[in-house]
C-alpha atoms as a PDB file:
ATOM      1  CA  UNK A   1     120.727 117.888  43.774  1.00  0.00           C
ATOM      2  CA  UNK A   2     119.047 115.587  41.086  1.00  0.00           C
ATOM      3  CA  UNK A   3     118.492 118.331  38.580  1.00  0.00           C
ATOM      4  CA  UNK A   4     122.222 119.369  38.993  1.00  0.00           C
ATOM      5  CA  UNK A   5     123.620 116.046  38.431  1.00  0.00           C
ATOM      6  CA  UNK A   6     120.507 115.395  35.116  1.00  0.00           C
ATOM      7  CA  UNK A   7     122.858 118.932  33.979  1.00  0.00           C
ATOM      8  CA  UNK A   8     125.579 117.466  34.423  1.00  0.00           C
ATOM      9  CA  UNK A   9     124.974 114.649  32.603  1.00  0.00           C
ATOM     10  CA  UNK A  10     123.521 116.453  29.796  1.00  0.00           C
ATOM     11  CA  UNK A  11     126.114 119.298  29.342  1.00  0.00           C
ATOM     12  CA  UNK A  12     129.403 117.206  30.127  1.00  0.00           C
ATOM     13  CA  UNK A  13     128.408 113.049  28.970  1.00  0.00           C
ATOM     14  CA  UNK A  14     131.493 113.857  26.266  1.00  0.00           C
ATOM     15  CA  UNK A  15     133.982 114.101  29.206  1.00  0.00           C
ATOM     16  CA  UNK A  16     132.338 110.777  31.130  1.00  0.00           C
ATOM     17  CA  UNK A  17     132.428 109.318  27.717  1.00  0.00           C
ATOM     18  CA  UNK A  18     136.288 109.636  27.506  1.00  0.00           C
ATOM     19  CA  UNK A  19     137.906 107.572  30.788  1.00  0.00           C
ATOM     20  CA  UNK A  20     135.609 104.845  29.172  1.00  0.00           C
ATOM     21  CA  UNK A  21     137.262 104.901  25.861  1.00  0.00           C
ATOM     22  CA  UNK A  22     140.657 105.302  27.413  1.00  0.00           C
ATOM     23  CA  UNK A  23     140.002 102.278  29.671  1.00  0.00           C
ATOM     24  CA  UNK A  24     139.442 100.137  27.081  1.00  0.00           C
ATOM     25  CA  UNK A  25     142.075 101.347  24.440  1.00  0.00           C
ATOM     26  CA  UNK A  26     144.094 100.201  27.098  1.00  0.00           C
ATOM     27  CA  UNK A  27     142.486  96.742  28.268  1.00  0.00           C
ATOM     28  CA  UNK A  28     144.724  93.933  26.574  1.00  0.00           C
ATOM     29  CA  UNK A  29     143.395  91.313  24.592  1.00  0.00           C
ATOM     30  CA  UNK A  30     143.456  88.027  26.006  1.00  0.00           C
ATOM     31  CA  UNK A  31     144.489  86.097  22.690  1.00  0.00           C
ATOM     32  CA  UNK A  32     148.181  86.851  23.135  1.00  0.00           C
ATOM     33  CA  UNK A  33     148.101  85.590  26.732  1.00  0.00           C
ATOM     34  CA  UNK A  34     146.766  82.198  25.451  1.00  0.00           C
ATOM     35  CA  UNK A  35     149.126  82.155  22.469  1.00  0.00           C
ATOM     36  CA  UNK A  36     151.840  82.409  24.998  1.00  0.00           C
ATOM     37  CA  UNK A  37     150.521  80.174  27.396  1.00  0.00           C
ATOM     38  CA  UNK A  38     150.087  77.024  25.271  1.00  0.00           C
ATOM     39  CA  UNK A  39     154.129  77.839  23.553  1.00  0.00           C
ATOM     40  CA  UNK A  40     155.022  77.550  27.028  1.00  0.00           C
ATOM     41  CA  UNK A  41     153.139  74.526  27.556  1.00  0.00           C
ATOM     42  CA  UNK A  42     154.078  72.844  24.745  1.00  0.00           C
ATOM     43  CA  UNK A  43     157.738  73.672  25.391  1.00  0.00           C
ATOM     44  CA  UNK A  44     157.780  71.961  28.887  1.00  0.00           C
ATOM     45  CA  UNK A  45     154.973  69.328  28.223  1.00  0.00           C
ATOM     46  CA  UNK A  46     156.005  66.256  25.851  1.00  0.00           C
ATOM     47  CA  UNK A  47     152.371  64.942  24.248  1.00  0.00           C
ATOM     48  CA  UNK A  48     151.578  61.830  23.201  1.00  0.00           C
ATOM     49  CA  UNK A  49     151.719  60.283  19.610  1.00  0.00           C
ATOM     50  CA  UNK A  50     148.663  60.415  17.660  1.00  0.00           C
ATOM     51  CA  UNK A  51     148.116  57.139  15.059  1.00  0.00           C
ATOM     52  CA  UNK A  52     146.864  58.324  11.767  1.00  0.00           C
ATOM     53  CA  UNK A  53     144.852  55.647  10.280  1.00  0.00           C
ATOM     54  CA  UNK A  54     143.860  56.721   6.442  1.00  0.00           C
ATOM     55  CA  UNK A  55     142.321  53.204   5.467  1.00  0.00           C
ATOM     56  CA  UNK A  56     140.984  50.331   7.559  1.00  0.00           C
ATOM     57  CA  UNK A  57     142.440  47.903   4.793  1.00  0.00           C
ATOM     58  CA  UNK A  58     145.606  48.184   3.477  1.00  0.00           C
ATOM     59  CA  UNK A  59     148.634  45.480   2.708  1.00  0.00           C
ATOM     60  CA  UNK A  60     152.012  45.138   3.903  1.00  0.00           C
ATOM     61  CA  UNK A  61     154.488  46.435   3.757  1.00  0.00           C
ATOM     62  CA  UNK A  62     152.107  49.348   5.373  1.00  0.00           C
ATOM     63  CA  UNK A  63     153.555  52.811   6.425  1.00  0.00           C
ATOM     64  CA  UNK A  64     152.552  53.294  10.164  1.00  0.00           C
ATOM     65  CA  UNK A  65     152.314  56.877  10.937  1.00  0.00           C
ATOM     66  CA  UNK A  66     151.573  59.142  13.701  1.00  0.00           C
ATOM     67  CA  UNK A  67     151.223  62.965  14.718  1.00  0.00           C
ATOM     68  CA  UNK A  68     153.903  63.467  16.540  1.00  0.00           C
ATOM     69  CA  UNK A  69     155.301  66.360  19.475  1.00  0.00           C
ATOM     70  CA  UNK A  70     158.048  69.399  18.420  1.00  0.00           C
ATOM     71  CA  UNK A  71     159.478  68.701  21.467  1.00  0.00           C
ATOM     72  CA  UNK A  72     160.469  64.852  20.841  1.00  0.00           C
ATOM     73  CA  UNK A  73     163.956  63.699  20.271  1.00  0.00           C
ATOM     74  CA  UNK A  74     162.759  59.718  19.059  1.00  0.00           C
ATOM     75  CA  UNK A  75     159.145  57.825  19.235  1.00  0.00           C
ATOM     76  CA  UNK A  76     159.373  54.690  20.931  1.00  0.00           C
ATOM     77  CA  UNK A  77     156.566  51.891  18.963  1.00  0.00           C
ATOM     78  CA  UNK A  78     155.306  49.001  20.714  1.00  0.00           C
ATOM     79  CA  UNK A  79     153.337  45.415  19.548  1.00  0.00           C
ATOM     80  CA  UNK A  80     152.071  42.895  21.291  1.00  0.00           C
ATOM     81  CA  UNK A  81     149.896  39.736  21.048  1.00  0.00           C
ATOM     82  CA  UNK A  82     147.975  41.117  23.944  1.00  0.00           C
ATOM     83  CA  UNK A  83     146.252  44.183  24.633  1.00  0.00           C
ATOM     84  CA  UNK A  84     147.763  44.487  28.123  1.00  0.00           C
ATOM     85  CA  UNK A  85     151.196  44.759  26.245  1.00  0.00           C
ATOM     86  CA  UNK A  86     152.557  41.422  28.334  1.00  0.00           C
ATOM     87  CA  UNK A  87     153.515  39.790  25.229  1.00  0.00           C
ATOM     88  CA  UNK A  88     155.504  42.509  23.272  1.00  0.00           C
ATOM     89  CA  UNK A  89     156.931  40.993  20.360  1.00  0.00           C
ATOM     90  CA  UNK A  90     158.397  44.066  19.059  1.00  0.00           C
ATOM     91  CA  UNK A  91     160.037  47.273  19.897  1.00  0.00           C
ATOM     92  CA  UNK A  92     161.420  50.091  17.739  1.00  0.00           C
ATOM     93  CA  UNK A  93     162.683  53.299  18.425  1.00  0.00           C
ATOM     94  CA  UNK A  94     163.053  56.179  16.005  1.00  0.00           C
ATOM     95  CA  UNK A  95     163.466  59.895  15.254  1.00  0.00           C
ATOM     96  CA  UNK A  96     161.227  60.132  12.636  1.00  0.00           C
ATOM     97  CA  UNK A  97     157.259  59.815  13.029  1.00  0.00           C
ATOM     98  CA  UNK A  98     156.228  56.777  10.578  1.00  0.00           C
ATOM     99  CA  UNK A  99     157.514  53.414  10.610  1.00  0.00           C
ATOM    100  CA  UNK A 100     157.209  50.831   7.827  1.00  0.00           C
ATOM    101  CA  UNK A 101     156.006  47.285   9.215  1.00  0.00           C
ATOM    102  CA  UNK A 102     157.103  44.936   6.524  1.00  0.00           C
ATOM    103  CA  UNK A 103     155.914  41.736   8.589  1.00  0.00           C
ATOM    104  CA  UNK A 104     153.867  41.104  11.418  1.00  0.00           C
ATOM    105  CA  UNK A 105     154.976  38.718  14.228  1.00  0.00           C
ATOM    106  CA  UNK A 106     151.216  37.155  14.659  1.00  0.00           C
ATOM    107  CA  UNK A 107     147.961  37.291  12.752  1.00  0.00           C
ATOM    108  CA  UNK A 108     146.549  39.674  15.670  1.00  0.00           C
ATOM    109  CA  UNK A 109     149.002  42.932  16.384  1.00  0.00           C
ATOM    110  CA  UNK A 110     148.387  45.826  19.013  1.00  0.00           C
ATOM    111  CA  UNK A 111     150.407  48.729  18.542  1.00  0.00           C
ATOM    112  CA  UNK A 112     150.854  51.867  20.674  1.00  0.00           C
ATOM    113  CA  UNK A 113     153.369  54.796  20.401  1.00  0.00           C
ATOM    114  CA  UNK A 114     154.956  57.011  22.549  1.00  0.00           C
ATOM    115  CA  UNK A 115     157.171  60.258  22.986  1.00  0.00           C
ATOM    116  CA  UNK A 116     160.712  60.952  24.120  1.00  0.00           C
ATOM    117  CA  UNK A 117     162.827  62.932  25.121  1.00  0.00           C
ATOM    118  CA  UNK A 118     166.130  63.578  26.880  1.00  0.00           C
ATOM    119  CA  UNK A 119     164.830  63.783  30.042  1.00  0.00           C
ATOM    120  CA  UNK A 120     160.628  62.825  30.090  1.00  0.00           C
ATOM    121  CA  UNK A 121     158.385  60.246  28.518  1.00  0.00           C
ATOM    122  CA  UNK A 122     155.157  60.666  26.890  1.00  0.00           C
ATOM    123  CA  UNK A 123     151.780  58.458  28.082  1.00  0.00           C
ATOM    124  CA  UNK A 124     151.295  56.093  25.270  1.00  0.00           C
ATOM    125  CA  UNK A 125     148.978  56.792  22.455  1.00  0.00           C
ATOM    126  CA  UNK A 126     145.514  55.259  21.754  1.00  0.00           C
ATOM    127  CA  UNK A 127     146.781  51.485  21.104  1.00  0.00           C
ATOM    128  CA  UNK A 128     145.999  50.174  16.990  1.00  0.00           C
ATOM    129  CA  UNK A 129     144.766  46.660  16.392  1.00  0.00           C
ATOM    130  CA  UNK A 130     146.196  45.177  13.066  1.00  0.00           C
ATOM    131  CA  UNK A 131     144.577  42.095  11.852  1.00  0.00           C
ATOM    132  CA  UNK A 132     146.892  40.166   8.787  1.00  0.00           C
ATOM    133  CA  UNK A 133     144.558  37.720   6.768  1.00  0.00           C
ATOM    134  CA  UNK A 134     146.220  35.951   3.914  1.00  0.00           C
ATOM    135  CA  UNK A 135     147.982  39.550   2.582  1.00  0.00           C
ATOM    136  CA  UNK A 136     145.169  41.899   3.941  1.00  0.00           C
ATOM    137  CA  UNK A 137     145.934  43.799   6.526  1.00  0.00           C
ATOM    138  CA  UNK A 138     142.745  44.863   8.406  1.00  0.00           C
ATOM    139  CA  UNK A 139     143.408  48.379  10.790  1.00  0.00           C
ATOM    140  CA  UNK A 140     141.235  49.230  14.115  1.00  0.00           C
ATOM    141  CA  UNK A 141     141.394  51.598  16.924  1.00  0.00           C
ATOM    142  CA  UNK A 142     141.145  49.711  19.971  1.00  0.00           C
ATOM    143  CA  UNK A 143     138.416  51.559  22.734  1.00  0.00           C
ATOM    144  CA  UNK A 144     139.832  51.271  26.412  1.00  0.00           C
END
């Protein structure tokens, strides 16, 4: 029995060889299946605002801008006195993703961001710490 199957082998590996190759021209690749998984994801899921900080020192008026989602309708922006947000001093809301802050309502401004849409809300980005002194405007991220 073992010589006949070593013959085997030896005589007919081109026909074992060929269900292998067919198996795998036919195997599908996994990229598409993520590509399609994180468009449906990001069709269904509204992320939150990224702050892009290019300088740590800049003066006012200063541009605030963000990253924002394909999926939001309007960004919702936030200050406060406090980091806990109990004192907000300011709200905007707008379509586009930067905001210019011509004047700041204390010498010590937080500042978080957030997504919206129709019918959900985005968590709210990583909150920005704006310090004004004299006409400098000092820029932080703030670690929770």
């Amino acid at each position: 029995m073992n010589n006949m199957l070593k013959y085997v082998y030896k005589k007919c590996w081109i026909f074992l060889l060929i269900p292998s190759v067919l198996f795998l021209t036919n195997c599908r690749s996994t990229d598409n299946i993520i590509e399609e998984k994180s468009t449906f994801i990001d069709e269904y899921y509204i992320s939150r605002p990224k702050i892009i900080v290019d300088a740590p020192i800049a003066k006012l008026p200063y541009t605030l801008r963000w990253e924002g989602s394909r999926s939001a309708g309007s960004y919702e922006i936030q200050s406060a006195l406090d980091l806990q947000f109990t004192d907000s001093r300011q709200n905007w809301t707008t379509k586009e993703s930067s905001l210019l802050l011509s004047e700041l309502k204390g010498d010590v401004v937080y500042i978080r961001i957030r997504s919206r849409t129709d019918r959900d809300t985005s968590r709210w980005s990583e909150i920005v710490k704006l310090c004004l002194v004299g006409d400098v405007l000092g820029i932080s991220w703030v670690r929770e």
